[in-house]
Protein backbone atom coordinates (compact mmCIF):
# COMPACT_ATOMS: atom_id res chain seq x y z
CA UNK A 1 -16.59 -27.27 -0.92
CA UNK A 2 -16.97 -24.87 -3.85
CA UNK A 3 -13.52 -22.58 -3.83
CA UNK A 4 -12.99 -19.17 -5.81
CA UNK A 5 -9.63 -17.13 -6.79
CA UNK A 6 -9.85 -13.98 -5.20
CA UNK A 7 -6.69 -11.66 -4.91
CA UNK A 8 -5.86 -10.44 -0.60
CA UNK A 9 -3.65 -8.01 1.35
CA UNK A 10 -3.12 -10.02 4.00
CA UNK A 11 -1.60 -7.35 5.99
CA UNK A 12 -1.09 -3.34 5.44
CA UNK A 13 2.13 -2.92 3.17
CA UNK A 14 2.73 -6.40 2.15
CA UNK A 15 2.00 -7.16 -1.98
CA UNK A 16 -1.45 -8.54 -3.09
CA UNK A 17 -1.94 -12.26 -3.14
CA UNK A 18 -3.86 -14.55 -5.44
CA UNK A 19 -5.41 -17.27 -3.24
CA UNK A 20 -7.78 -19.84 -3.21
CA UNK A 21 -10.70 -19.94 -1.17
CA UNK A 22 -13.74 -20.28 -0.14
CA UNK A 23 -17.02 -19.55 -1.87
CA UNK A 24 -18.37 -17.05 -0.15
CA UNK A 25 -22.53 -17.29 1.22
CA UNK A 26 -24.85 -14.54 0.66
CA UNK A 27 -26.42 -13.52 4.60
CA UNK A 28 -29.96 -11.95 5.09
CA UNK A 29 -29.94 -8.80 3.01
CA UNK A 30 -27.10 -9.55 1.05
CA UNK A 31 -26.43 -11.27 -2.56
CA UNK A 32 -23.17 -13.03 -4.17
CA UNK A 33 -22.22 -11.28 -7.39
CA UNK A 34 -20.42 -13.35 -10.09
CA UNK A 35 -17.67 -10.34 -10.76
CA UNK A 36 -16.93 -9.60 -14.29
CA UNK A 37 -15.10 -6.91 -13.70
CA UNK A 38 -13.71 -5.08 -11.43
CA UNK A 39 -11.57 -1.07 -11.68
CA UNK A 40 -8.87 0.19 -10.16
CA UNK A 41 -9.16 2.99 -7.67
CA UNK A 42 -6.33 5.18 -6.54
CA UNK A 43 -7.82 4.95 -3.07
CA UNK A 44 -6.82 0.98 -3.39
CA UNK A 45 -4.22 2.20 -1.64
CA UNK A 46 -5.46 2.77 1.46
CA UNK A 47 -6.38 -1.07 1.77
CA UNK A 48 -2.72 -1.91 0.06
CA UNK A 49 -0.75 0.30 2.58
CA UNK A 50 -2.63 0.61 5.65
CA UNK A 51 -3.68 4.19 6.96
CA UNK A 52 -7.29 3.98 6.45
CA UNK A 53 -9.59 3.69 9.84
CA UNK A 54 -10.99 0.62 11.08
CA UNK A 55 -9.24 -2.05 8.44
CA UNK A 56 -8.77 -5.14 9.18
CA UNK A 57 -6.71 -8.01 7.23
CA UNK A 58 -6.76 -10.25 4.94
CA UNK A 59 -8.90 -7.71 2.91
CA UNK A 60 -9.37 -7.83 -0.65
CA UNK A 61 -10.18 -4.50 -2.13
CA UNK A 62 -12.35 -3.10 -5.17
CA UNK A 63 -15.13 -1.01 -4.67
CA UNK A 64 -15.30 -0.56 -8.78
CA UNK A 65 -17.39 -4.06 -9.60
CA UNK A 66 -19.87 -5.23 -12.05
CA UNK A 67 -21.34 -8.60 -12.68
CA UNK A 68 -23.89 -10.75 -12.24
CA UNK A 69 -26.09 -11.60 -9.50
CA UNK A 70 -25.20 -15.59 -8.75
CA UNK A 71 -26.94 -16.13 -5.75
CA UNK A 72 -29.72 -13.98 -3.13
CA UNK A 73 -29.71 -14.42 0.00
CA UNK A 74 -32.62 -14.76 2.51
CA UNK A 75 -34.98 -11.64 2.94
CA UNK A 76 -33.91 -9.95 -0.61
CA UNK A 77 -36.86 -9.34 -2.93
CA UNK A 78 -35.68 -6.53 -5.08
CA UNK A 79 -33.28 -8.70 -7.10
CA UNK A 80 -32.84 -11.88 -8.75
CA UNK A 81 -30.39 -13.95 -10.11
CA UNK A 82 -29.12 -13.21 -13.18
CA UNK A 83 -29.66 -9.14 -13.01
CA UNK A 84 -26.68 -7.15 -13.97
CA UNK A 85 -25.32 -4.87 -11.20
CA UNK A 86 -22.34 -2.85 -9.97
CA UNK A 87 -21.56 -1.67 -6.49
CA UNK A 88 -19.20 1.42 -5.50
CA UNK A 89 -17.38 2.82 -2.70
CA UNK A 90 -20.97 2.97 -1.07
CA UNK A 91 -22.04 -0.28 -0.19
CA UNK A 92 -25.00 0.08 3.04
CA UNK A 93 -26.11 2.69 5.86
CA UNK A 94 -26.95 1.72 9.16
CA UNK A 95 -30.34 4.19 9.22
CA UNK A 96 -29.59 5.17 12.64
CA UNK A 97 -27.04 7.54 12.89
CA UNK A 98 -27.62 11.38 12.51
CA UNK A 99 -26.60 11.48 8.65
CA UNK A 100 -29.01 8.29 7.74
CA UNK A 101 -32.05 10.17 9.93
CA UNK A 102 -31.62 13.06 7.62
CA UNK A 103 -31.43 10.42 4.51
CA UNK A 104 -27.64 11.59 3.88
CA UNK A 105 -26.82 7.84 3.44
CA UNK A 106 -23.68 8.35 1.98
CA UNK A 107 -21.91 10.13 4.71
CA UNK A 108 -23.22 7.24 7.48
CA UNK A 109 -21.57 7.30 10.19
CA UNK A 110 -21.47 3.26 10.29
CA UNK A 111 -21.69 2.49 6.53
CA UNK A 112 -20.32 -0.02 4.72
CA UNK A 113 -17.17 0.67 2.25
CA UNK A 114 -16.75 -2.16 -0.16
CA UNK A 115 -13.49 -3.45 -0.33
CA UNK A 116 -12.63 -1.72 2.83
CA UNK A 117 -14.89 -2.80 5.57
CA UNK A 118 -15.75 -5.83 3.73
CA UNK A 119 -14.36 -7.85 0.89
CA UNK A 120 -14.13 -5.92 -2.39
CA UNK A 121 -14.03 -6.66 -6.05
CA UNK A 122 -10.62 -8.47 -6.39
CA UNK A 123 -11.48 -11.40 -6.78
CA UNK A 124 -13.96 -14.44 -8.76
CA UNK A 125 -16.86 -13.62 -6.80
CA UNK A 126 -17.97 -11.58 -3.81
CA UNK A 127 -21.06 -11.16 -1.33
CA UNK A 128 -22.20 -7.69 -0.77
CA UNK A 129 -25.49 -5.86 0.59
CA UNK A 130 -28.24 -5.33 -1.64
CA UNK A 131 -29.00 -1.98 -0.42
CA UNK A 132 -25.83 -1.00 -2.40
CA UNK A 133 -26.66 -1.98 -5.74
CA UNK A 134 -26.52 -0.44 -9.16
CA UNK A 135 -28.36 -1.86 -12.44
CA UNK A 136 -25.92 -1.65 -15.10
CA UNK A 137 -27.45 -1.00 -18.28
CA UNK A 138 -27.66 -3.66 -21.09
CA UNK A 139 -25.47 -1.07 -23.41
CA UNK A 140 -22.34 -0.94 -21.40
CA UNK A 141 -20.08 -3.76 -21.08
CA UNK A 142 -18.99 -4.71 -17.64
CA UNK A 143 -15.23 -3.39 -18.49
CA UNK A 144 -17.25 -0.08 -19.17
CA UNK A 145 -19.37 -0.26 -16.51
CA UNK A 146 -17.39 -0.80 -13.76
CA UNK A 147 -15.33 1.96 -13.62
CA UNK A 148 -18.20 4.62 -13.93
CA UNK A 149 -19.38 3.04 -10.34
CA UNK A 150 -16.88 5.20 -8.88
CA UNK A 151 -14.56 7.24 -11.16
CA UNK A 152 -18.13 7.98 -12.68
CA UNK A 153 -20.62 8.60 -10.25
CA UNK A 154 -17.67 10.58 -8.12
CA UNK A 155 -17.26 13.20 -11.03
CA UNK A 156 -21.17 13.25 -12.33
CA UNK A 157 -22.43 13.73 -8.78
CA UNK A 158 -19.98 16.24 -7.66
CA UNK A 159 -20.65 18.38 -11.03
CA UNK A 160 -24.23 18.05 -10.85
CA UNK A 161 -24.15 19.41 -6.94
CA UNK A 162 -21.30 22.05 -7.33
CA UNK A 163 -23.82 24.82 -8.72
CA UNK A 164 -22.56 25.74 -11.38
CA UNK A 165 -24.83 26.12 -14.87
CA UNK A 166 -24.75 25.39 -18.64
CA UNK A 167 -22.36 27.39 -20.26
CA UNK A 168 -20.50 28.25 -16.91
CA UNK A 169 -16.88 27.73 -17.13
CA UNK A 170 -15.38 24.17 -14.84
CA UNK A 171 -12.05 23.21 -15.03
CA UNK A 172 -10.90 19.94 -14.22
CA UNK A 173 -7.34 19.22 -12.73
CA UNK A 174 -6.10 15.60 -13.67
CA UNK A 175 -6.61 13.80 -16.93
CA UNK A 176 -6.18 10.14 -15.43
CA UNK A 177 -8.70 7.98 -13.88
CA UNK A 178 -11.50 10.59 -12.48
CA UNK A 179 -9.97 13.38 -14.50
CA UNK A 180 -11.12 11.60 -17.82
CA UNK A 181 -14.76 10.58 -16.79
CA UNK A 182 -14.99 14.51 -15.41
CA UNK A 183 -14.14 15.73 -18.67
CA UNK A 184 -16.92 14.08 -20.58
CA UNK A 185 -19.62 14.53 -18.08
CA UNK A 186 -18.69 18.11 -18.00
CA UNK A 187 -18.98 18.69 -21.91
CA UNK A 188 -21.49 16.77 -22.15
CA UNK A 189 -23.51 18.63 -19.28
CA UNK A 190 -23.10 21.52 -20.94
CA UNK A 191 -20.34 23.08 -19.27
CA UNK A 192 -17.58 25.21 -21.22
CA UNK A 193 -14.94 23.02 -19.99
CA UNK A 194 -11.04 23.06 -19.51
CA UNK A 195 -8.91 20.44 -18.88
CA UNK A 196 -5.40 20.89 -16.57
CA UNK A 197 -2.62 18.64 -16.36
CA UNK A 198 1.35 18.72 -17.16
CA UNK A 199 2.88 18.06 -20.91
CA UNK A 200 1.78 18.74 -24.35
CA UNK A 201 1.22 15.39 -24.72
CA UNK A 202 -2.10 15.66 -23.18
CA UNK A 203 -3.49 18.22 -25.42
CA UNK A 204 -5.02 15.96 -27.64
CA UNK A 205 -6.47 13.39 -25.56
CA UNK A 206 -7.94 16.40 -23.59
CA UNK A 207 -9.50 17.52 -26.35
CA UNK A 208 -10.98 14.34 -27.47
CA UNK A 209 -12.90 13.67 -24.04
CA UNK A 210 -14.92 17.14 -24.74
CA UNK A 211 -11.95 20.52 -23.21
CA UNK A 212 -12.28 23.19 -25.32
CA UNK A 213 -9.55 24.81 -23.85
CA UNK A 214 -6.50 23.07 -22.54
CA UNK A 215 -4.09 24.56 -20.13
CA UNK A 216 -0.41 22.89 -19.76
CA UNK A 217 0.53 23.19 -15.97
CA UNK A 218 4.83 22.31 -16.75
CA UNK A 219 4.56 25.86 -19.09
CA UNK A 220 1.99 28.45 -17.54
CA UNK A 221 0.15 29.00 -14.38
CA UNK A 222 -3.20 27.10 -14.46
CA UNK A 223 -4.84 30.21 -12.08
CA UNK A 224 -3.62 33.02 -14.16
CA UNK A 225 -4.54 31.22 -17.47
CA UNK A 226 -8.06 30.54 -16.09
CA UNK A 227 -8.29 34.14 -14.95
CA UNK A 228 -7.56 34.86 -18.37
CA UNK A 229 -10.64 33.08 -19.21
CA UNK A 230 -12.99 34.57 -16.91
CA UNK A 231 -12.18 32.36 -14.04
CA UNK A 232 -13.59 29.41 -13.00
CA UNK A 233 -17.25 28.80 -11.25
CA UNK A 234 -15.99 24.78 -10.99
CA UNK A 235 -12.79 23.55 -10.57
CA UNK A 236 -12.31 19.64 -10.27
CA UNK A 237 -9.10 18.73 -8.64
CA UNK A 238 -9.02 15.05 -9.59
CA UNK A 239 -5.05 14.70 -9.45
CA UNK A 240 -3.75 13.53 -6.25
CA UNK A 241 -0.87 16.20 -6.00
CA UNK A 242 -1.58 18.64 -2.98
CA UNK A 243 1.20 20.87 -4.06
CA UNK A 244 -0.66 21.38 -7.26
CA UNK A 245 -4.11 21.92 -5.98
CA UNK A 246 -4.20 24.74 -3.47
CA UNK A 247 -2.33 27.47 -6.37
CA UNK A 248 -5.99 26.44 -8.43
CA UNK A 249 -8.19 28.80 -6.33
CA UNK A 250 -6.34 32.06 -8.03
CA UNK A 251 -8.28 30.38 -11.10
CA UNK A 252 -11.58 30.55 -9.67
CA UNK A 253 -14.56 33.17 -10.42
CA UNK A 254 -15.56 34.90 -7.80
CA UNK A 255 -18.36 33.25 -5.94
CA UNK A 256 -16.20 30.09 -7.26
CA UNK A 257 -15.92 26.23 -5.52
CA UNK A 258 -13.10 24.01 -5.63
CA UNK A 259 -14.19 20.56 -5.28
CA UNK A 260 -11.60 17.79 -4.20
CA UNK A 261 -11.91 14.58 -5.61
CA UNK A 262 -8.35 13.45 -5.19
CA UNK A 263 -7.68 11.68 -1.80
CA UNK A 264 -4.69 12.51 -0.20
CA UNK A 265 -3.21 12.57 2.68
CA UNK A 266 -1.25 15.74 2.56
CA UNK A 267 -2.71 19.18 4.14
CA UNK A 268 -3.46 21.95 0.96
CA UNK A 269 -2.18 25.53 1.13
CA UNK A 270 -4.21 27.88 0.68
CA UNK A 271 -4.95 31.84 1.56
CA UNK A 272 -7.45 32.90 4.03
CA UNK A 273 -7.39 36.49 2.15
CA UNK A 274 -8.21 34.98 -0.99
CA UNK A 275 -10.91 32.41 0.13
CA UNK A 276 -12.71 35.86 2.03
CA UNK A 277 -12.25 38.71 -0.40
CA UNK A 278 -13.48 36.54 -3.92
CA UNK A 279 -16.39 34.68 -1.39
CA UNK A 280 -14.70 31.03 -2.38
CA UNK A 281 -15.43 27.52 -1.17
CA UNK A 282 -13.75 24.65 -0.91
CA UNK A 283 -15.78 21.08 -0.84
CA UNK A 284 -15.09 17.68 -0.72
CA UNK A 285 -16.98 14.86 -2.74
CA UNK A 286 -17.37 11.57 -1.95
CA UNK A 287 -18.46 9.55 -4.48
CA UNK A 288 -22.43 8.60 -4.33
CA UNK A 289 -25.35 6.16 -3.54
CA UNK A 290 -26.19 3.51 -5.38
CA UNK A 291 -29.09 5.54 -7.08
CA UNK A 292 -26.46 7.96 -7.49
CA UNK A 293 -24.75 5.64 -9.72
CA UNK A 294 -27.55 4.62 -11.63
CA UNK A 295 -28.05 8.26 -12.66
CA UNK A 296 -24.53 8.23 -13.66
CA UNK A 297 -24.57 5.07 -15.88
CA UNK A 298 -28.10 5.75 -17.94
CA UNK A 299 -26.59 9.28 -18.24
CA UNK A 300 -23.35 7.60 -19.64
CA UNK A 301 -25.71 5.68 -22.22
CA UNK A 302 -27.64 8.99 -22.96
CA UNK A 303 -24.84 10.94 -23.76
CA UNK A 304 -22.07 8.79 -25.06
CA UNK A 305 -19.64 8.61 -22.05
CA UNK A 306 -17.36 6.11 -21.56
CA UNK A 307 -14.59 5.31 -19.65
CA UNK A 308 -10.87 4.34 -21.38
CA UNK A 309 -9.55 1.43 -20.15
CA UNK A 310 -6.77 -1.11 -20.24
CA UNK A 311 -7.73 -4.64 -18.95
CA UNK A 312 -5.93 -7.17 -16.76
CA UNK A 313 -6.60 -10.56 -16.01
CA UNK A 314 -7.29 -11.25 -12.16
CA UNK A 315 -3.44 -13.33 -11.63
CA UNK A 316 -1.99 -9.62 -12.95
CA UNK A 317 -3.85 -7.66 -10.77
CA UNK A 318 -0.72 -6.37 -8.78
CA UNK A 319 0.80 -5.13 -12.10
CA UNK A 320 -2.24 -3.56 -12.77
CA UNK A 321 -2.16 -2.03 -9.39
CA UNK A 322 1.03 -0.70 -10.28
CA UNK A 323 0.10 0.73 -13.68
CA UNK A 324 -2.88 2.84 -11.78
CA UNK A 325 -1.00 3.51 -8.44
CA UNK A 326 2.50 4.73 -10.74
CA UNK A 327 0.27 6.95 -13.48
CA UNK A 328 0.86 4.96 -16.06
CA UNK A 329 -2.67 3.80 -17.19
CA UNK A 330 -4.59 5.56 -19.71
CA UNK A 331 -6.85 6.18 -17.89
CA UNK A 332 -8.77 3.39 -15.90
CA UNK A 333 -6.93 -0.05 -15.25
CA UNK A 334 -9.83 -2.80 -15.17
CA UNK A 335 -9.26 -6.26 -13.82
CA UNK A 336 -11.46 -8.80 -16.25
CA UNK A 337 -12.49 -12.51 -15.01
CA UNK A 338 -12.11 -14.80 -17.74
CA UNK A 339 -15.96 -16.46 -18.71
């Protein structure tokens, strides 16, 4: 019996496993994907620690993976073996449920969260549904590829449906894993764009990724400075610090959104006044399809995006858990299977 490495929770709160076992079979609908690599999400954490609905254990997690197709299973005629794909938080929709009727796939109310419901990207190889898959184009590496299945399309789709315009001012709170990817895409969409996050330290990198303007939340008030500035029509609160979010609406234009990217736990203050008197909004984002995430990757090829990442092998992947969950990586931690 063909066996595989793959790395498990086997139960909420206890430390990720490498194991042996078996080589998973692709079902009807589904294909095995020879993982190349595979990013580090904060939302990991959900699977690590327990709290998220309906999880059961073992579970390995990852729902950042590209690779190869190694195998199709019965009934799949849009791919073959040997294309190179990713999959994402979104892995399959029932097509029954209100959202699916209204082609809202994303937001199904029985879908299929890779690396949550089923078995993620953590490991040698893994079977997931075809309806989920990317094509990952020939000019990005997997290690490059990978990440901007969710960090990516999370940040590109959520800018591209806020409403704001070229040459509108969008902020983005969080220079780390999303925070990074939001940056570009929002330069490079033609956004006047402004990075937030604590320390001087970041002023540079912030203004590498594309910021024009770069606002140091440990020494001023990111609302008042953005005020200063016009105030925002975007703000992208990427950074999972709850305490640090709800103060960003004083930033915003009026008319203004605040989009949350970050997911936490934690309730967000914020004042009724405000949100009624300037006309603001607050959304959440959740990622995207897997067309979604095509759009995000040939976009990343267009216009020179790319993700920063440091690389593990699969035996470190709970120090590379670490190094994303602890804010230590700079910016995406990437596990990397060895050829």
């Amino acid at each position: 019996m063909a066996t595989m490495r793959a790395v498990v929770v086997r139960a909420a709160g206890s430390p990720l496993a490498v194991v042996e076992r078996a080589m998973p079979e692709p079902g009807p609908g589904a294909v095995r994907v020879r993982v190349q690599a595979c990013g580090i999400c904060h939302t990991d954490k959900f699977v690590k620690e327990g709290g998220f609905p309906g999880l059961s254990y073992p579970r390995s997690p990852g729902h950042e993976i590209a690779g190869v197709i190694d195998e199709v299973g019965p009934s799949v005629t849009a791919w073959r073996k040997g294309d190179r794909v990713g999959i994402g938080w979104y892995g399959d929709h029932c097509g029954e449920c209100g959202p699916c009727w209204r082609s809202d796939y994303l937001v199904c109310d029985r879908g299929v969260i890779v690396g949550m419901s089923i078995d993620g990207g953590y490991a040698e190889y893994v079977v997931v549904p075809a309806n989920g898959l990317a094509r990952i184009p020939e000019e990005l590496p997997a290690a490059q590829g990978a990440p901007i299945i969710c960090a990516g399309v999370t940040t590109f789709n959520a800018l591209r449906n806020a409403g704001a315009r070229s040459g509108d001012l969008v902020a983005v709170q969080g220079i780390g894993g999303l925070g990074h990817l939001g940056i570009q895409y929002a330069d490079k969409m033609g956004f006047e764009t402004v990075a937030i996050s604590g320390g001087a330290e970041k002023r540079e990198a912030a203004a590498e990724l594309g910021a024009r303007v770069y606002i140091d939340s440990s020494r001023s008030d990111p609302g008042r400075e953005l005020r200063k500035l016009g105030g925002a029509s975007v703000i992208l609160a990427t950074a999972p610090d709850a305490k640090a979010i709800g103060p960003l609406l004083d930033g915003l234009a009026k008319g203004g959104k605040l989009v949350l990217l970050a997911g936490i736990l934690d309730p967000i203050g914020v004042s009724a006044i405000e949100l009624i008197q300037k006309r603001l909004t607050i959304v959440g984002w959740p990622s995207g399809t897997n067309r979604d995430s095509e759009d995000a990757l040939r976009f990343a090829v267009l216009k020179g995006v790319r993700p920063i990442v440091e690389s593990f092998p699969l035996e470190r992947a709970s120090e590379a858990y670490t190094h994303t969950i602890s804010g230590r990586a700079r910016f995406r931690s990437v596990i990397e299977m060895r050829s």
